[in-house]
C-alpha atoms as a PDB file:
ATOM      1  CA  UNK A   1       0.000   0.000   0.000  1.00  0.00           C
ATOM      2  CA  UNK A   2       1.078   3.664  -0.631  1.00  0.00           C
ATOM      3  CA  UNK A   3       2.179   5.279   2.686  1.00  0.00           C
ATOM      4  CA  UNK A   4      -0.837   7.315   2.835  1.00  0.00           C
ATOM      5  CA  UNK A   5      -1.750   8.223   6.761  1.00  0.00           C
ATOM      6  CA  UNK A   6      -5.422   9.404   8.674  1.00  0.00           C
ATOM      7  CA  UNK A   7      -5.280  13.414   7.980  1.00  0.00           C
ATOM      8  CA  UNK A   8      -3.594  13.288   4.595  1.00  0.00           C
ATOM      9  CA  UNK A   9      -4.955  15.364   1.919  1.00  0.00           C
ATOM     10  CA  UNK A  10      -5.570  13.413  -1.427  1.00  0.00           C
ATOM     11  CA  UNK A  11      -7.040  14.036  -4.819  1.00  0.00           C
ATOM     12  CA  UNK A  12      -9.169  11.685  -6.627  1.00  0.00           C
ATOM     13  CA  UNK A  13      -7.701  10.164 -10.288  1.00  0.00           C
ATOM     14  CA  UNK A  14     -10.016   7.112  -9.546  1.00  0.00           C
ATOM     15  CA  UNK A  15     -13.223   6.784 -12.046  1.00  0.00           C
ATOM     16  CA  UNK A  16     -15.489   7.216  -9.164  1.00  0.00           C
ATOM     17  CA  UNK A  17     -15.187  11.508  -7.657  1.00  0.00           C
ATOM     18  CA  UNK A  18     -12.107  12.147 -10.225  1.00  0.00           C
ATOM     19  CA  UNK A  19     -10.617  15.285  -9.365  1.00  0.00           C
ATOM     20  CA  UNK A  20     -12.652  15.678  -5.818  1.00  0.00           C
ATOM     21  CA  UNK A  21     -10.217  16.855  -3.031  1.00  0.00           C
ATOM     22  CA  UNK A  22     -10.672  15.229   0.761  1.00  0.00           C
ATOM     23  CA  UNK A  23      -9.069  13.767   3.402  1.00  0.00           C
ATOM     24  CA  UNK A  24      -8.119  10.428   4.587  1.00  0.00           C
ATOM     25  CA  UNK A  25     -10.245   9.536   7.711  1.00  0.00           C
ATOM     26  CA  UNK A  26      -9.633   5.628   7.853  1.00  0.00           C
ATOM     27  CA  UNK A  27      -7.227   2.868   6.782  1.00  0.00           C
ATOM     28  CA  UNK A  28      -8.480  -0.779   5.701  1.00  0.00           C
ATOM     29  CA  UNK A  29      -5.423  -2.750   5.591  1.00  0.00           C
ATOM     30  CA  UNK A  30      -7.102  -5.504   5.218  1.00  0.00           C
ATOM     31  CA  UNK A  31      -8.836  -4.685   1.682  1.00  0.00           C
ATOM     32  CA  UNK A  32      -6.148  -2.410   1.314  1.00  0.00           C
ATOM     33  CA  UNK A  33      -8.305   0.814   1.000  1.00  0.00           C
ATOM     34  CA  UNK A  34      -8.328   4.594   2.299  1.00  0.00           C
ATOM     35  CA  UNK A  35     -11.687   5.868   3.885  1.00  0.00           C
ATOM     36  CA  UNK A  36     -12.101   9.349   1.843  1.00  0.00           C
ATOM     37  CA  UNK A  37     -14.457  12.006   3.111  1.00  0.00           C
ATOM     38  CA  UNK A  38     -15.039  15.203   0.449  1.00  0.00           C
ATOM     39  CA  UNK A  39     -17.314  17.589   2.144  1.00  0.00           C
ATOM     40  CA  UNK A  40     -19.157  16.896   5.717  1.00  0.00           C
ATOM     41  CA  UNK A  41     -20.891  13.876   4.345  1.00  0.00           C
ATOM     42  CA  UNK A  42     -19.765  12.046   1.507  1.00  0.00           C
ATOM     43  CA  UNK A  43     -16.720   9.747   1.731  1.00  0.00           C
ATOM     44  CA  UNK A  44     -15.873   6.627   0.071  1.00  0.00           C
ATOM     45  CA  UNK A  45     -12.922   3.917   0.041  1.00  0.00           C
ATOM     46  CA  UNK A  46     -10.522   3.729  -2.766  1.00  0.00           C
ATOM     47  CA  UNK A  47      -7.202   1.852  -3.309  1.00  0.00           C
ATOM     48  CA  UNK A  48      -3.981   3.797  -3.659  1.00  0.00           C
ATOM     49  CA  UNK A  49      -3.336   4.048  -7.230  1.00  0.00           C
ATOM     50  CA  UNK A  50      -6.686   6.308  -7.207  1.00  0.00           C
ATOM     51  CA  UNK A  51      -5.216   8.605  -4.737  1.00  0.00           C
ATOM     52  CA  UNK A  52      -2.433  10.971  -4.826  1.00  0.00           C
ATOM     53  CA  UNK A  53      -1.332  13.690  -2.254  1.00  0.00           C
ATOM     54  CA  UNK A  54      -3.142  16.604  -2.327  1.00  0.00           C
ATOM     55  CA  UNK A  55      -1.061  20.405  -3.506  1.00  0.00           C
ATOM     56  CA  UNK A  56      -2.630  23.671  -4.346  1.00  0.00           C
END
């Protein structure tokens, strides 16, 4: 898995949210997935290769 960590800003290249900015709010090692919330209320998992660190 990409060393992502809880708090990490991350952009979306996935085909799901594509260009949404949010932050990492949980880690399932086990699937190997990041917990991504964009806004108050929506968040959704997504492997690594669909994430990359967030910079203005």
């Amino acid at each position: 898995m990409k060393e992502l960590k809880i708090g990490d800003t991350v952009q979306i290249t996935g085909a799901v949210m594509t260009g949404n900015v949010g932050t990492v709010v949980s880690i399932d090692e086990k699937r190997e997935k990041y917990l991504v919330r964009v806004g108050g209320a929506t968040q959704n998992y997504f492997a690594a290769d669909e994430l990359k660190i967030f910079t203005p």
